[in-house]
Protein backbone atom coordinates (compact mmCIF):
# COMPACT_ATOMS: atom_id res chain seq x y z
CA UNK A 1 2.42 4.78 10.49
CA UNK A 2 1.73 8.27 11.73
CA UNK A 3 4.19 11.04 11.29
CA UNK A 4 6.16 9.29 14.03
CA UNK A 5 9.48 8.15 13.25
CA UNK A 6 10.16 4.29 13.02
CA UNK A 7 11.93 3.45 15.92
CA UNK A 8 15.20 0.69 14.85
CA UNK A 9 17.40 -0.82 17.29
CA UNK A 10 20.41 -2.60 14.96
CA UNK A 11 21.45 -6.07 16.80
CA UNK A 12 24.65 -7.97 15.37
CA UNK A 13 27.82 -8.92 16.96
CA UNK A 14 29.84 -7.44 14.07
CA UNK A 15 30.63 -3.52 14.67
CA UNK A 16 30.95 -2.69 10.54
CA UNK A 17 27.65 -4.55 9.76
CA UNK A 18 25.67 -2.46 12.72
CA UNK A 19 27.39 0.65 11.31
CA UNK A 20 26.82 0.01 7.74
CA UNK A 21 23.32 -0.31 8.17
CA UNK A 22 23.04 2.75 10.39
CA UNK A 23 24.47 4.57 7.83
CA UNK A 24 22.27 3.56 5.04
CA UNK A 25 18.81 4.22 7.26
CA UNK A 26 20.61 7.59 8.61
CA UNK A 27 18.77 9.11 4.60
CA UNK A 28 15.28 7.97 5.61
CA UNK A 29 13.24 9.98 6.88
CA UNK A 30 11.03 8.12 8.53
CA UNK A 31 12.76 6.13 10.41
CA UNK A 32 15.08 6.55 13.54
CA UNK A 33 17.81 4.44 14.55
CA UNK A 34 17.69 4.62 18.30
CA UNK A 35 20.48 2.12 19.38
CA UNK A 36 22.70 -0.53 18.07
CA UNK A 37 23.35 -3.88 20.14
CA UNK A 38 26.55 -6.67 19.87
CA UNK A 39 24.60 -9.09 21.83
CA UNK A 40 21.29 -10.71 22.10
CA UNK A 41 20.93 -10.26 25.85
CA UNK A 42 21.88 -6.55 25.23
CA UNK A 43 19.23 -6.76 22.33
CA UNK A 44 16.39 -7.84 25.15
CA UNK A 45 17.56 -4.73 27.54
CA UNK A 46 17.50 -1.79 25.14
CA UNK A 47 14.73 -3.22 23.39
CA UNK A 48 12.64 -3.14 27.11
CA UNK A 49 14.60 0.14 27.69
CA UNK A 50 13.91 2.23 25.00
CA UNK A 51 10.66 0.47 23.05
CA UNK A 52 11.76 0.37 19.25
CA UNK A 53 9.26 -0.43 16.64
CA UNK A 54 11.74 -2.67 14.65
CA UNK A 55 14.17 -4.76 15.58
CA UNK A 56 16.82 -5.66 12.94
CA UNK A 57 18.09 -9.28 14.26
CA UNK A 58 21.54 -11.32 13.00
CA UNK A 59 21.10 -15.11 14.35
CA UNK A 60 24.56 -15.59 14.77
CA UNK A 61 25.63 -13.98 18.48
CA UNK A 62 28.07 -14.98 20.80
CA UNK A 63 25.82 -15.30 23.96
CA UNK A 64 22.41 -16.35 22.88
CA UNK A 65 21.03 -16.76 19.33
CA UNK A 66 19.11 -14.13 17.40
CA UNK A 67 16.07 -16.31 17.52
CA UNK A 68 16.24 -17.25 21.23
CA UNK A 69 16.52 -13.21 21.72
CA UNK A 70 13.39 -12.82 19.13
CA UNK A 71 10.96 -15.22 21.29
CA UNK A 72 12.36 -13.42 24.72
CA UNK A 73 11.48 -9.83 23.04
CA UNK A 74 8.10 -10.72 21.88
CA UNK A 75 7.53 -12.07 25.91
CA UNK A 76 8.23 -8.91 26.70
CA UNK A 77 7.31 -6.13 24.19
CA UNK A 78 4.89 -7.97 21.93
CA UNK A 79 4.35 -5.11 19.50
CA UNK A 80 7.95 -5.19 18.59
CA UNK A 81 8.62 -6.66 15.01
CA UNK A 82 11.72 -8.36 14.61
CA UNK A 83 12.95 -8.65 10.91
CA UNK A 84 16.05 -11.85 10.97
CA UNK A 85 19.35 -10.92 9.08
CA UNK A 86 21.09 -13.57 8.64
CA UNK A 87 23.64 -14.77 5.81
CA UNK A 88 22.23 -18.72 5.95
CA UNK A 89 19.28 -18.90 3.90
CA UNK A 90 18.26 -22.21 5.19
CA UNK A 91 14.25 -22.58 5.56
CA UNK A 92 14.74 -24.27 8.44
CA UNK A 93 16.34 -20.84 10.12
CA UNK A 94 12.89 -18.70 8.56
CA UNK A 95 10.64 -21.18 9.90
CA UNK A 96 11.85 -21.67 13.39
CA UNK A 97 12.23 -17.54 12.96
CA UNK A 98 8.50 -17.49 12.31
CA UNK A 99 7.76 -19.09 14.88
CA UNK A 100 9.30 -17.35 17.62
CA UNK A 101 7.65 -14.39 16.44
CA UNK A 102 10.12 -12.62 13.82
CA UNK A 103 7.96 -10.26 11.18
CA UNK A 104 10.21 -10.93 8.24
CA UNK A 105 13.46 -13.00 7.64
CA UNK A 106 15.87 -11.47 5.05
CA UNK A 107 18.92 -13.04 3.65
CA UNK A 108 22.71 -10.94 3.94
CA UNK A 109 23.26 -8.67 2.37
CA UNK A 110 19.86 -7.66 1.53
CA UNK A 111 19.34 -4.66 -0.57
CA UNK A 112 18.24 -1.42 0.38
CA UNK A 113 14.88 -1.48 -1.03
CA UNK A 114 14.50 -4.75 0.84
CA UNK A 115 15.52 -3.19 3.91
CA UNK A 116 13.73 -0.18 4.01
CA UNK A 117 10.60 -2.05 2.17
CA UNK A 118 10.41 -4.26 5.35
CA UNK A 119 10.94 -2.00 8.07
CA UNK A 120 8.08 0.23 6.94
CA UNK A 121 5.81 -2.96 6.71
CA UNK A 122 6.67 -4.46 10.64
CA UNK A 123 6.91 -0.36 12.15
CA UNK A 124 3.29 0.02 10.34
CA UNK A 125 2.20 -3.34 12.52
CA UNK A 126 3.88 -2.46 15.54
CA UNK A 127 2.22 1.07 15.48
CA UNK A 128 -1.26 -0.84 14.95
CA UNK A 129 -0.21 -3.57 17.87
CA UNK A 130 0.75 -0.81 19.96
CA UNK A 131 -1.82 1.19 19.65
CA UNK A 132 -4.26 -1.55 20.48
CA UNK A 133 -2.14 -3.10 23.07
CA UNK A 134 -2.67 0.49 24.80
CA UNK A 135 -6.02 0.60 24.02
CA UNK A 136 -6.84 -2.17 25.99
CA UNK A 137 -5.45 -0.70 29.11
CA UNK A 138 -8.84 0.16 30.87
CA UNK A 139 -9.91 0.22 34.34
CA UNK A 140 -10.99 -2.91 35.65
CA UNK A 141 -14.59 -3.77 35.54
CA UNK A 142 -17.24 -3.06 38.06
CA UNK A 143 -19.22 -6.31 36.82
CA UNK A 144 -17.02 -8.55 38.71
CA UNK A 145 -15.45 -10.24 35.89
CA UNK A 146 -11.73 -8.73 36.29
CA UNK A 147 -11.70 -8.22 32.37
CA UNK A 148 -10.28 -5.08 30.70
CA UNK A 149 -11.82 -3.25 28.51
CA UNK A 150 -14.76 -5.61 28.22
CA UNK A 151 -12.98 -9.07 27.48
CA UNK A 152 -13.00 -11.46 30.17
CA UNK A 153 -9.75 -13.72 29.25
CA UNK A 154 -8.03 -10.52 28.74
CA UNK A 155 -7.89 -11.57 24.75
CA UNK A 156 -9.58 -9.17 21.92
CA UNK A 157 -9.63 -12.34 19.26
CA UNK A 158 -11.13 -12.79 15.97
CA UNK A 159 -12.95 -15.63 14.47
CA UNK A 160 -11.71 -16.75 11.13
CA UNK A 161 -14.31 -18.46 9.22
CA UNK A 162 -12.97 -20.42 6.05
CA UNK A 163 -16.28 -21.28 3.95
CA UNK A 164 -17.08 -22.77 0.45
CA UNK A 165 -20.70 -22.75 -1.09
CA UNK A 166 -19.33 -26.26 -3.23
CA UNK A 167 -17.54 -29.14 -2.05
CA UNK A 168 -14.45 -30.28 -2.09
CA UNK A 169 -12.61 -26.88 -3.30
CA UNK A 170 -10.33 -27.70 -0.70
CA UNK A 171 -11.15 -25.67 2.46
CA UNK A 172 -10.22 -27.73 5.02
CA UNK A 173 -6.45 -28.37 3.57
CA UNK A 174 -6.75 -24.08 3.89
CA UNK A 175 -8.35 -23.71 7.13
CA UNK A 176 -6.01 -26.30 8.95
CA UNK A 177 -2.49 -24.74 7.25
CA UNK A 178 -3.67 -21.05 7.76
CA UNK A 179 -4.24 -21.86 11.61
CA UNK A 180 -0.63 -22.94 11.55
CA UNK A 181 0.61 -19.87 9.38
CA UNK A 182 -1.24 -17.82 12.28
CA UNK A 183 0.28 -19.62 14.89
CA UNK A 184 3.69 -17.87 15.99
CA UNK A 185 5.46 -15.84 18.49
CA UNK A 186 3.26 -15.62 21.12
CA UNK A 187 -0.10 -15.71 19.50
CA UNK A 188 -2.64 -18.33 20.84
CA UNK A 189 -4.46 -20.25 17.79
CA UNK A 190 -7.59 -22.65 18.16
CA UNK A 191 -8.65 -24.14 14.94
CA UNK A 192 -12.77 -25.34 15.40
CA UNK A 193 -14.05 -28.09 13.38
CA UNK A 194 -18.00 -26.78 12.33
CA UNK A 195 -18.96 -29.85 10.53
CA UNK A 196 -20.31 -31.27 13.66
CA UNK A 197 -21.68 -34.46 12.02
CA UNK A 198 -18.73 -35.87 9.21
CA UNK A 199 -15.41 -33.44 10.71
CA UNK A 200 -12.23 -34.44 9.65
CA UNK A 201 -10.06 -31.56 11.72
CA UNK A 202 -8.37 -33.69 13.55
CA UNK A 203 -7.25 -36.03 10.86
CA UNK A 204 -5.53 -33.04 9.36
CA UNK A 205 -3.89 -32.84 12.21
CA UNK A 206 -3.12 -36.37 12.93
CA UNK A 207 -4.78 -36.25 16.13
CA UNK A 208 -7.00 -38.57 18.28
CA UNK A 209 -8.74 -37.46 21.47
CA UNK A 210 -11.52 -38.54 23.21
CA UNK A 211 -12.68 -35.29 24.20
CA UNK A 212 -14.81 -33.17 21.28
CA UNK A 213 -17.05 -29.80 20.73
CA UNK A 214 -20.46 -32.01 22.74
CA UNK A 215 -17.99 -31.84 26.05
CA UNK A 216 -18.26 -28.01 25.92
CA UNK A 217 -21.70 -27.04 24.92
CA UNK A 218 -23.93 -28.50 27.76
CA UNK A 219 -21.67 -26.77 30.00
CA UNK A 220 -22.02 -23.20 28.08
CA UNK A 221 -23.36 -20.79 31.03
CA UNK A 222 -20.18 -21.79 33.30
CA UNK A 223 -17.46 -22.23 30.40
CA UNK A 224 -13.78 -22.77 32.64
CA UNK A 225 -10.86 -22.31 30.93
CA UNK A 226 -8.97 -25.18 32.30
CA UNK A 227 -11.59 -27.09 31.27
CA UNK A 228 -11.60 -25.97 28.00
CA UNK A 229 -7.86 -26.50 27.89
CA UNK A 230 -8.76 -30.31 28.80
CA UNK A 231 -11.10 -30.61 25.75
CA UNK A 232 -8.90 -29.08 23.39
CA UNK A 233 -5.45 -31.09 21.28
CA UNK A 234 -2.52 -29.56 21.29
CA UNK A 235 -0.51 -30.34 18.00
CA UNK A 236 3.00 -30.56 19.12
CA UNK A 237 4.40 -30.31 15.92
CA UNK A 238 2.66 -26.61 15.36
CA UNK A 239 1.18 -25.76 19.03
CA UNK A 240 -2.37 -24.81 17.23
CA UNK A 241 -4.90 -25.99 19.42
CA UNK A 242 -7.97 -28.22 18.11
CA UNK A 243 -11.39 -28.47 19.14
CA UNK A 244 -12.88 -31.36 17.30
CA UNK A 245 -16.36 -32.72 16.43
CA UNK A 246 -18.24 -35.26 17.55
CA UNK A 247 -17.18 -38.71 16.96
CA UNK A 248 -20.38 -39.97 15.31
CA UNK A 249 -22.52 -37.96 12.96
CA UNK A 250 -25.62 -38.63 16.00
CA UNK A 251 -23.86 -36.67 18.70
CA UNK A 252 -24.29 -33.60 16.75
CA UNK A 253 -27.95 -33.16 17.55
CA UNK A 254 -27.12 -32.71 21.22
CA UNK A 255 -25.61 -29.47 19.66
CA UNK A 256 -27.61 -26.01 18.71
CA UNK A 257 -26.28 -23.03 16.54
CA UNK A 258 -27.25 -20.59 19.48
CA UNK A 259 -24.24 -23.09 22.08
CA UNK A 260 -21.99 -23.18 18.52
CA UNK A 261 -22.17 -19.33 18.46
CA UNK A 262 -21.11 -18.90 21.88
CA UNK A 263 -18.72 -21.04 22.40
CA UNK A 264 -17.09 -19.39 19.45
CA UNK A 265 -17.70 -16.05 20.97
CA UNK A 266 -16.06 -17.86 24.48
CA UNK A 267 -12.96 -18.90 22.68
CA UNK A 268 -12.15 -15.17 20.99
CA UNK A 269 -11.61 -13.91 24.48
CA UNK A 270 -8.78 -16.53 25.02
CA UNK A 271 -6.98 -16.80 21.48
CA UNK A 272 -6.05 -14.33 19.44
CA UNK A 273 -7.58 -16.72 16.41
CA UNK A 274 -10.24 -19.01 16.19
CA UNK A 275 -10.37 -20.85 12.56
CA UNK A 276 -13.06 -22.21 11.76
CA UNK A 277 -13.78 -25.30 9.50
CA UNK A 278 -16.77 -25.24 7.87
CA UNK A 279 -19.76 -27.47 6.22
CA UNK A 280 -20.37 -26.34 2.40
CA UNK A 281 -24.35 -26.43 3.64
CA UNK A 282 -25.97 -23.60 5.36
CA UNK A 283 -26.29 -25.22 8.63
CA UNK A 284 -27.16 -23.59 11.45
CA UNK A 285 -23.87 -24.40 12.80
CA UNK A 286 -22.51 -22.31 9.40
CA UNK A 287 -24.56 -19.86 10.13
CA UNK A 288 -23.36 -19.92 13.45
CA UNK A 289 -20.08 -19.62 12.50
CA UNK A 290 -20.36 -16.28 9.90
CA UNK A 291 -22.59 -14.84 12.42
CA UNK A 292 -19.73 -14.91 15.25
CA UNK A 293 -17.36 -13.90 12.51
CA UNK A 294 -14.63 -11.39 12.13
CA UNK A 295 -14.01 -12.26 8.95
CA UNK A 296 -14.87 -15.04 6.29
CA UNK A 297 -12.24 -16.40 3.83
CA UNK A 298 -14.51 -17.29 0.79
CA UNK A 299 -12.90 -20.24 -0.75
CA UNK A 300 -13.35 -20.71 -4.91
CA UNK A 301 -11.11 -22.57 -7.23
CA UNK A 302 -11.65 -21.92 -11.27
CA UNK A 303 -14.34 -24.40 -12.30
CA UNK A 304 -17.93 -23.00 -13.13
CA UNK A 305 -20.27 -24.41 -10.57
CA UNK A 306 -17.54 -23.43 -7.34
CA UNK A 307 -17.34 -19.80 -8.92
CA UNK A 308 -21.50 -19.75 -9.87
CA UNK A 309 -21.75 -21.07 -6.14
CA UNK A 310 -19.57 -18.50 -4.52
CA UNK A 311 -21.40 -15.70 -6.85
CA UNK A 312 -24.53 -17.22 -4.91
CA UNK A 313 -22.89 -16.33 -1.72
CA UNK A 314 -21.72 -13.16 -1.95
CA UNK A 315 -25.40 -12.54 -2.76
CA UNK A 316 -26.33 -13.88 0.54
CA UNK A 317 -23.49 -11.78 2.77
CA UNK A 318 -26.65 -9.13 2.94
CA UNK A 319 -28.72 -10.66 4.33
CA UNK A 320 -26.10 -11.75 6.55
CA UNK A 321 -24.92 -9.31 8.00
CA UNK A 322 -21.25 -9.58 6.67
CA UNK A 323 -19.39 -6.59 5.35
CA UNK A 324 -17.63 -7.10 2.21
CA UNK A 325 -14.63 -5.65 3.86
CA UNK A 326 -14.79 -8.62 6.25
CA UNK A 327 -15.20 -11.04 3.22
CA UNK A 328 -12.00 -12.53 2.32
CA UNK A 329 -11.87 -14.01 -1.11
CA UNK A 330 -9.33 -17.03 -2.07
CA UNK A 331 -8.43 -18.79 -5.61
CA UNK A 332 -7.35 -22.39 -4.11
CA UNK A 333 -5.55 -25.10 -6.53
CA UNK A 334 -4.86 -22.56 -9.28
CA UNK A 335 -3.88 -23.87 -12.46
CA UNK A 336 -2.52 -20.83 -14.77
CA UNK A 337 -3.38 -23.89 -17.88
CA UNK A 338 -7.28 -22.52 -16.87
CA UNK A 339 -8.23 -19.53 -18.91
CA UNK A 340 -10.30 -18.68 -16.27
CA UNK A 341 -7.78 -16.66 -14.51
CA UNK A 342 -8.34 -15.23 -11.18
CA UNK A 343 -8.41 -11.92 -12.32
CA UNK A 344 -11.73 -12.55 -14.48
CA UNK A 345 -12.96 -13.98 -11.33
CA UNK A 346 -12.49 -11.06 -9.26
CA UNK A 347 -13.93 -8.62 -12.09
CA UNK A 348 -16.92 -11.04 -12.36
CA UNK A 349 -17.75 -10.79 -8.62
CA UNK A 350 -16.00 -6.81 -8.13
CA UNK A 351 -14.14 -8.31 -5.34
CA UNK A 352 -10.26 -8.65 -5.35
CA UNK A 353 -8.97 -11.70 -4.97
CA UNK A 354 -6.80 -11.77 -1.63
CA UNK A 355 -4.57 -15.04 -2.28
CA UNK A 356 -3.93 -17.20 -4.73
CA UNK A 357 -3.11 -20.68 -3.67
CA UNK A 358 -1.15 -22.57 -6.51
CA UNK A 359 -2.32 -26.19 -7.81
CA UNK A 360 0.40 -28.45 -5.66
CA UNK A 361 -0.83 -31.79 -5.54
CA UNK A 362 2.58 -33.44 -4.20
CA UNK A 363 2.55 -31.21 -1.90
CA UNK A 364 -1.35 -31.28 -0.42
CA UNK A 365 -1.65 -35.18 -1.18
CA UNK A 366 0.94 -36.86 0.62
CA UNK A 367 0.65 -33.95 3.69
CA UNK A 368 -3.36 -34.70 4.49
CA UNK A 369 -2.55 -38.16 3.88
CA UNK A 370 0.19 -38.52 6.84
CA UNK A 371 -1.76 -35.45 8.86
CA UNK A 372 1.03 -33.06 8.68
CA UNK A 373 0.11 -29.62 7.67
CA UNK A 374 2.44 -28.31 5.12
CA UNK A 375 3.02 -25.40 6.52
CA UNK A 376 4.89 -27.15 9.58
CA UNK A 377 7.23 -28.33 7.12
CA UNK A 378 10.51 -25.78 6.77
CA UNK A 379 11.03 -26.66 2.76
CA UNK A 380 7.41 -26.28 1.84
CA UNK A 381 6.75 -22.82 3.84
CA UNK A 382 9.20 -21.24 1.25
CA UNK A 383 7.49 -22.95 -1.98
CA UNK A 384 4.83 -20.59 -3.59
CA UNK A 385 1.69 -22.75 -2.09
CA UNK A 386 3.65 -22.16 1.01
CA UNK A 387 4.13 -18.32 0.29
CA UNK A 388 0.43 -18.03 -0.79
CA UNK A 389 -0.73 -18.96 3.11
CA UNK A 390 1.72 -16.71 4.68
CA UNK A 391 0.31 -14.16 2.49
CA UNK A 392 -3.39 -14.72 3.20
CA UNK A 393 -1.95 -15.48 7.17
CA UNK A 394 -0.27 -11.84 6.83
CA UNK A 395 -3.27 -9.96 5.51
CA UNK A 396 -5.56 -11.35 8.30
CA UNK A 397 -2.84 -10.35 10.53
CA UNK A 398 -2.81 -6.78 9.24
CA UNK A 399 -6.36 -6.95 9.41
CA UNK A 400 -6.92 -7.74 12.63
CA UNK A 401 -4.29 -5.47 14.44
């Protein structure tokens, strides 16, 4: 944040719990209760009205509930974080919370520390959303596209490239749950499957279509984006979209790494994220895929040849082109029986480690073997392997805004 206040508007239908919490921000400094609400419909005018950074949410209101008001808010003032109160701590409340678009869900009564420790986080990412929300407010281009500020579907995106140098460290399980971490409010997600000639995306996913990534690239100089949205599955358990590959290992010759790259580059100006699954081989649809890249989650777990393989990579980011701030480095299936912890790791390479995804077999088995990511699942999403993809979900999110 900048020395501007934090802007709270208090929503709850109970008059003491709105005025108890006034009363312990009123000693912050930083922050600036502008309003207090009983209702959620009141919630959706003073929030349009007066354009808080934080919006402190109860669920349970007697017109509509708090997450109902959360998804109508984020419609309207998309910068605005919304941080759920609510006294059920039910997973099932934080996930469909999540989804609608809420920052942060925090059980009654929370603490003040907890309080104060979460309104700083969302006003610091509404400030950033804001700021680039106004940023984009340009005159309209001269070269006959319509766009704004340079991007014709209106959409500044990033591409999210989850890589491995070694096999079978478990990128795809990451790639496919982090696109549905990334998915909420009102954000627009396409996961891309870059192993053109064995992808499995879609299996992740649980979903058949006869459309694939070989529909799109012959048609690459006049890209529409209804028919993109033809091509694409929609997941209806998660609302990620999915571009998959080719149905037989043959088809992916009709491809090149020059229509890969810019059909990537296509797809950032109409989602917010493109994830991308990739090959462990340097293809050129890999290299396709880090050069159109925003950032690259680097995925390692704590055997020798994965680690001596990723070392090998970060060798590479050079020559490149990649910026290690761009380089996003993961411990997946960690085992804290290993003495190779991944804090040796990250010394070894002088790169911190940015999540650390916890061995769960009975959870990662059973879910890529019925093609439901765990993340759609409210129980899991509260587990630590669930809490370790929010995390790495919430530092791209930071990152990118």
């Amino acid at each position: 944040m900048t020395d501007e206040k934090i802007k709270v508007l208090i929503v709850d239908d109970t008059a003491e719990t709105r005025e108890n919490i006034r009363k312990l921000l009123q000693f912050e400094k930083d922050v600036e209760v502008v309003a207090t609400a009983r209702t959620g419909r009141d919630a959706i005018s003073l929030s349009s009205e007066l354009n808080p950074h934080v919006i402190l949410m109860d669920i349970n209101m007697p017109d509509m509930d708090g997450i109902a008001a959360t998804e109508l808010i984020r419609q309207k003032s998309p910068w605005a974080q919304i941080v759920i109160l609510s006294v059920q701590g039910d997973p099932n409340y934080m996930r469909r919370a999540m989804q609608a678009g809420a920052k942060d869900f925090l059980t009654k009564p929370p603490t003040i520390d907890e309080l104060i420790s979460a309104i700083r986080k969302a006003g610091a990412v509404a400030q950033k959303e804001r700021d680039k929300a106004e940023a984009m407010i340009a005159p309209v281009s001269t070269d006959g596209t319509g766009a704004r500020g340079g991007f014709p579907g209106g959409v500044d995106g990033n591409v999210i490239v989850v890589y491995s140098p070694k096999g079978g460290t478990g990128k795809s399980v990451i790639a496919s749950n982090l696109a549905v971490a990334l998915q909420r409010g009102n954000r627009q997600v396409v996961i891309v499957d870059g192993n053109l000639q064995f992808g499995n995306v879609s299996v992740f996913f649980n979903e058949q279509g006869k459309n694939h990534i070989g529909d799109l690239t012959p048609r690459i100089e006049e890209l529409d984006q209804e028919v993109v949205e033809e091509v694409l599955i929609t997941h209806k358990d998660s609302g990620v979209k999915i571009l998959a590959a080719p149905p037989r290992p043959e088809f992916a010759e009709e491809v090149t790494g020059d229509q890969f790259h810019r059909l990537l580059t296509y797809l950032k100006r109409h989602y917010n994220y493109v994830v991308v699954d990739t090959t462990s081989a340097l293809t050129e649809f890999t290299l396709a895929a880090i050069d159109s890249a925003d950032f690259v989650v680097l995925v390692s777990t704590q055997d020798i040849p994965a680690i001596a393989n990723a070392k090998l990579f970060l060798d590479l980011t050079k020559a490149l082109d990649l910026p290690p701030d761009n380089l996003l480095f993961v411990v997946n299936r960690y085992d804290k029986r290993i003495n190779i912890t991944p804090e040796r790791i990250a010394e070894s390479f002088g790169k911190p480690v940015e999540a650390i995804i916890p061995l769960d077999s009975r959870t990662v088995i059973p879910a890529v073997n019925r093609g439901i990511p765990f993340m759609v699942d409210s129980k899991i999403i509260t587990q630590p392997i669930g809490r370790a993809v929010r995390t790495l979900a919430e530092k791209i999110f930071e990152k990118t805004t």
